[in-house]
C-alpha atoms as a PDB file:
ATOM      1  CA  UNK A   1     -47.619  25.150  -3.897  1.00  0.00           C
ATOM      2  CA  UNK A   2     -44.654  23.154  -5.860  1.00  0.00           C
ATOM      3  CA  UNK A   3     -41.532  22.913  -3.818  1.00  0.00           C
ATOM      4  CA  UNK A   4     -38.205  22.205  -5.283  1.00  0.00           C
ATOM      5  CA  UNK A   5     -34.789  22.297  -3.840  1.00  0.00           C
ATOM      6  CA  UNK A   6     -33.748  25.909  -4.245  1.00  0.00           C
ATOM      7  CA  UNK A   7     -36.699  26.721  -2.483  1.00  0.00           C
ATOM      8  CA  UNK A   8     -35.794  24.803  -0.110  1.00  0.00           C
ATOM      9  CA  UNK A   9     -32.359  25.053   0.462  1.00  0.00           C
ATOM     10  CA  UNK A  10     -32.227  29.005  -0.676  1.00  0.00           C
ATOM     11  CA  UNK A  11     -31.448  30.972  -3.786  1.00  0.00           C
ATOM     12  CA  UNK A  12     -30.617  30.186  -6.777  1.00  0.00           C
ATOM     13  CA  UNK A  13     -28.230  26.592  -6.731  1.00  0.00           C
ATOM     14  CA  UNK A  14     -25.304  28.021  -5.094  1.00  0.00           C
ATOM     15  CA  UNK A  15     -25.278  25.767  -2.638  1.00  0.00           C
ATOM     16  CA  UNK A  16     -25.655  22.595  -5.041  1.00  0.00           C
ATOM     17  CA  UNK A  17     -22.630  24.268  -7.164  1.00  0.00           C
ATOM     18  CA  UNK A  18     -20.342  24.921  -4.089  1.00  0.00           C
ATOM     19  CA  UNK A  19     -20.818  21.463  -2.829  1.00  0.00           C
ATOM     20  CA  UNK A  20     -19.854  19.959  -6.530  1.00  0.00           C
ATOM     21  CA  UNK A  21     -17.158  21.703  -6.533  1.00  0.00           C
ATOM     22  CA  UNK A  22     -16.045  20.505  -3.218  1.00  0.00           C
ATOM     23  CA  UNK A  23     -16.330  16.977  -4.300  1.00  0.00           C
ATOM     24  CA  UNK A  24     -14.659  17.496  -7.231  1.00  0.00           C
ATOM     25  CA  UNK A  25     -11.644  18.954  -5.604  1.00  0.00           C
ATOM     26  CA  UNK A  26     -11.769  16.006  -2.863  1.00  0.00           C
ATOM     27  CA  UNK A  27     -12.034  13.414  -6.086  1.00  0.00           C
ATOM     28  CA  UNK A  28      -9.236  14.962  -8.086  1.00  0.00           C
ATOM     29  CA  UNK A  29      -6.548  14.764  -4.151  1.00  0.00           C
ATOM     30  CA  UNK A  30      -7.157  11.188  -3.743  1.00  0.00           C
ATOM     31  CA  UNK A  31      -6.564  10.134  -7.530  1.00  0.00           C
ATOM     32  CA  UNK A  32      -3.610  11.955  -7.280  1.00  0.00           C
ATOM     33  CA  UNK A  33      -2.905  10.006  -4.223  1.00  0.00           C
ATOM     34  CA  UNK A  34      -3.544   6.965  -5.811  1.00  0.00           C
ATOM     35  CA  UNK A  35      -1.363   8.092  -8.717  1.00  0.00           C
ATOM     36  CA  UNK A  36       1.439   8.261  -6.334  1.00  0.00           C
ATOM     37  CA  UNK A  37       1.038   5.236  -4.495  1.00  0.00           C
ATOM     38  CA  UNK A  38       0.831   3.236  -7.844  1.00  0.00           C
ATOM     39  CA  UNK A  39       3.718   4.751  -9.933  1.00  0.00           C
ATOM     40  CA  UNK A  40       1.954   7.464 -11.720  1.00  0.00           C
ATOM     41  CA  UNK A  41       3.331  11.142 -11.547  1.00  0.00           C
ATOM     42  CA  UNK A  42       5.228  10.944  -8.133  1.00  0.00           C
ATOM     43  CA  UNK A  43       6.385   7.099  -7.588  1.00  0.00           C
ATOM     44  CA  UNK A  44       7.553   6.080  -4.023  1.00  0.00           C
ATOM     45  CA  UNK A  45      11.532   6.191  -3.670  1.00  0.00           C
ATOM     46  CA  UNK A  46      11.634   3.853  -1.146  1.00  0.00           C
ATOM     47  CA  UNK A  47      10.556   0.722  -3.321  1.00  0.00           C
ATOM     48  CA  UNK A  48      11.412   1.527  -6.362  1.00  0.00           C
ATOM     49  CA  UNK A  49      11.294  -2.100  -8.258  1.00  0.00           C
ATOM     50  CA  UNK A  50       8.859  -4.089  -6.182  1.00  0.00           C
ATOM     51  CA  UNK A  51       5.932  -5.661  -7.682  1.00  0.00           C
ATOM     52  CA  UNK A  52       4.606  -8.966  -7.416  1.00  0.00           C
ATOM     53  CA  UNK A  53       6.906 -11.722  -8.611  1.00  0.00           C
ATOM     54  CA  UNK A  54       9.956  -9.706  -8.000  1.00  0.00           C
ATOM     55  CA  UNK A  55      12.897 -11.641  -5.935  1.00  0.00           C
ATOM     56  CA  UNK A  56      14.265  -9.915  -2.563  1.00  0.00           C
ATOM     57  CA  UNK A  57      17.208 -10.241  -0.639  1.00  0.00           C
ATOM     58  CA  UNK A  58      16.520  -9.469   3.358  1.00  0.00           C
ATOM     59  CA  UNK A  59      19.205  -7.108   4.139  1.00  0.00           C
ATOM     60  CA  UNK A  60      17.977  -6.731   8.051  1.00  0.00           C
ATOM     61  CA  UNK A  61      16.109  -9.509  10.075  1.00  0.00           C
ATOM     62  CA  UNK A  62      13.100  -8.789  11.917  1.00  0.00           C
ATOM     63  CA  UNK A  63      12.853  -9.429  15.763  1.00  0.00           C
ATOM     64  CA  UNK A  64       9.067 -10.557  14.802  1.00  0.00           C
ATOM     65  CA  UNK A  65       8.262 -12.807  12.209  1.00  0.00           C
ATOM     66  CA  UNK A  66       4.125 -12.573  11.442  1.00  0.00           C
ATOM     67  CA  UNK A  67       2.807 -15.219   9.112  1.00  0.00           C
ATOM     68  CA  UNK A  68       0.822 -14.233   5.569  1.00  0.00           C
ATOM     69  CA  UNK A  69      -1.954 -17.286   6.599  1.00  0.00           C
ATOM     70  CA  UNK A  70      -5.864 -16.696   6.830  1.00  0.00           C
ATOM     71  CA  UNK A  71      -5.045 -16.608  10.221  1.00  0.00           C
ATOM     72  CA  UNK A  72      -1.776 -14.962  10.866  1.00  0.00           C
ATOM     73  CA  UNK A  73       0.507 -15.401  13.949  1.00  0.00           C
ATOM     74  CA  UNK A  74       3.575 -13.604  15.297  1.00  0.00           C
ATOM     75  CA  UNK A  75       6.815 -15.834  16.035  1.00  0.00           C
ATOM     76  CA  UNK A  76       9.995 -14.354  17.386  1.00  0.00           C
ATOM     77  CA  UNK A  77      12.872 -14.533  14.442  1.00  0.00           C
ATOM     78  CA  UNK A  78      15.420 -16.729  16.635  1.00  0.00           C
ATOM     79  CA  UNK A  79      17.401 -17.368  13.458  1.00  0.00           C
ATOM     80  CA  UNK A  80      14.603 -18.702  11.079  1.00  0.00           C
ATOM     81  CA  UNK A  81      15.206 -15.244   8.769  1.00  0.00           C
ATOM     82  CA  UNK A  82      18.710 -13.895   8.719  1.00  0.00           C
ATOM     83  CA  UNK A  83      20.627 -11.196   6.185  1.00  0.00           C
ATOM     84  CA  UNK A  84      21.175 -12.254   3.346  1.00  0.00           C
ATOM     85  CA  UNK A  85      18.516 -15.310   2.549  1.00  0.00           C
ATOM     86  CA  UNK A  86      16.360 -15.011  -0.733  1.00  0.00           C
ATOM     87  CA  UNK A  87      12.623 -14.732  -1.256  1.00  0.00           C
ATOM     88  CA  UNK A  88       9.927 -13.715  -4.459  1.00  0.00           C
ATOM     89  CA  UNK A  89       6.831 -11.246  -3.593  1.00  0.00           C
ATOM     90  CA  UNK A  90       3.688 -12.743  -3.316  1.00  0.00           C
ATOM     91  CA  UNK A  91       1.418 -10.070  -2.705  1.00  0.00           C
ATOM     92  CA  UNK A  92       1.131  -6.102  -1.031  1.00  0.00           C
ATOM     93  CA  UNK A  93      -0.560  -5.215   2.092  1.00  0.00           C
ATOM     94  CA  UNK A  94      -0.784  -1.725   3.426  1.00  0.00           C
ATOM     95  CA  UNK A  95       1.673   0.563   4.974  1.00  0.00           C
ATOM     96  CA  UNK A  96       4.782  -0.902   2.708  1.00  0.00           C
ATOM     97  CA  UNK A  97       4.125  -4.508   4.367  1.00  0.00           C
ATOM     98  CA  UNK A  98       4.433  -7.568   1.869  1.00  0.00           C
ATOM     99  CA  UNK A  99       3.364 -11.025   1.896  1.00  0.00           C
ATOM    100  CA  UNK A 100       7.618 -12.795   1.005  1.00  0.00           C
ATOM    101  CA  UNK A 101       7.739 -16.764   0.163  1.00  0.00           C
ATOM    102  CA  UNK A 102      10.520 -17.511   1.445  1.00  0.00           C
ATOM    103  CA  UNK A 103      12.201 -21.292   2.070  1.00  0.00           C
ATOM    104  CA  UNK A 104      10.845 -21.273   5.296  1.00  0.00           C
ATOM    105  CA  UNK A 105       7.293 -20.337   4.619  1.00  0.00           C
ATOM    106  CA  UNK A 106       5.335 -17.143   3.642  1.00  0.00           C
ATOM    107  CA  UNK A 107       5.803 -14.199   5.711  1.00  0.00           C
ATOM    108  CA  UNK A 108       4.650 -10.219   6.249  1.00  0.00           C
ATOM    109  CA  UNK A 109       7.994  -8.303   6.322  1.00  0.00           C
ATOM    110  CA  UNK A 110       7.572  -4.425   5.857  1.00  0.00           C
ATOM    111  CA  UNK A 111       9.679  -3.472   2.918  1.00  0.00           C
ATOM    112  CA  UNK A 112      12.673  -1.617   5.519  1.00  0.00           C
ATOM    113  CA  UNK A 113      13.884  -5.347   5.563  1.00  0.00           C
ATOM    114  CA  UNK A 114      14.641  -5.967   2.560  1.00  0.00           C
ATOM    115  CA  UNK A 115      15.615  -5.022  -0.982  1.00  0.00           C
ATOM    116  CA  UNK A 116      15.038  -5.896  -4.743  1.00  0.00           C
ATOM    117  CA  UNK A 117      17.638  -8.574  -5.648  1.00  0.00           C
ATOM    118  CA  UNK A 118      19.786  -7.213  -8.528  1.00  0.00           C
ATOM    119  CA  UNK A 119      19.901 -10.024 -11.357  1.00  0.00           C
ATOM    120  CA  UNK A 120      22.770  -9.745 -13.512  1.00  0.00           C
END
């Protein structure tokens, strides 16, 4: 007696289609996530010229400073990072969090801190 899967599993592939078509519709939600997240249809109004390279201006200074090093550490902001002082984007983390060179050393500042610095 041969087996195959519809005997198996029942009837005639309606299973194997209705599980297809669940991954399908699972594949086609998280590229339009990722179309989202990376400027595609729907792009993020939040942070609306940052890439990497771009410079920033800190428009609000963080209580906690974190470090962008292998190992990272937190240091309280007592003055090292204040409105107004200059950086370039190194690199994105998650949750709107970017690695910031500034003069004082590379940092992780989420992107509420800061804006992109208008060149004229």
């Amino acid at each position: 007696m041969a087996l195959s899967i519809s005997s198996i599993f029942g009837g005639g592939g309606g299973a194997a289609k209705s599980l297809k078509k669940k991954n399908k519709s699972i594949l086609e939600r998280q590229q339009m996530k990722v179309k989202s997240e990376f400027g595609g249809e729907k792009s993020s109004p939040k942070t609306p010229k940052l890439e990497i390279g771009s410079p920033i201006i800190v428009i609000e200074a963080p209580q906690v400073l974190k470090t962008a090093a292998s190992i990272p550490c937190l240091r309280p902001n007592s003055g090292l990072l204040k409105p107004g002082d200059v950086g370039r984007i190194i690199s994105r983390k998650p949750k709107d969090v970017w690695a910031v060179r500034l003069s004082i050393g590379t940092y992780l500042i989420d992107a509420k801190y800061f804006k992109p610095l208008e060149i004229d």
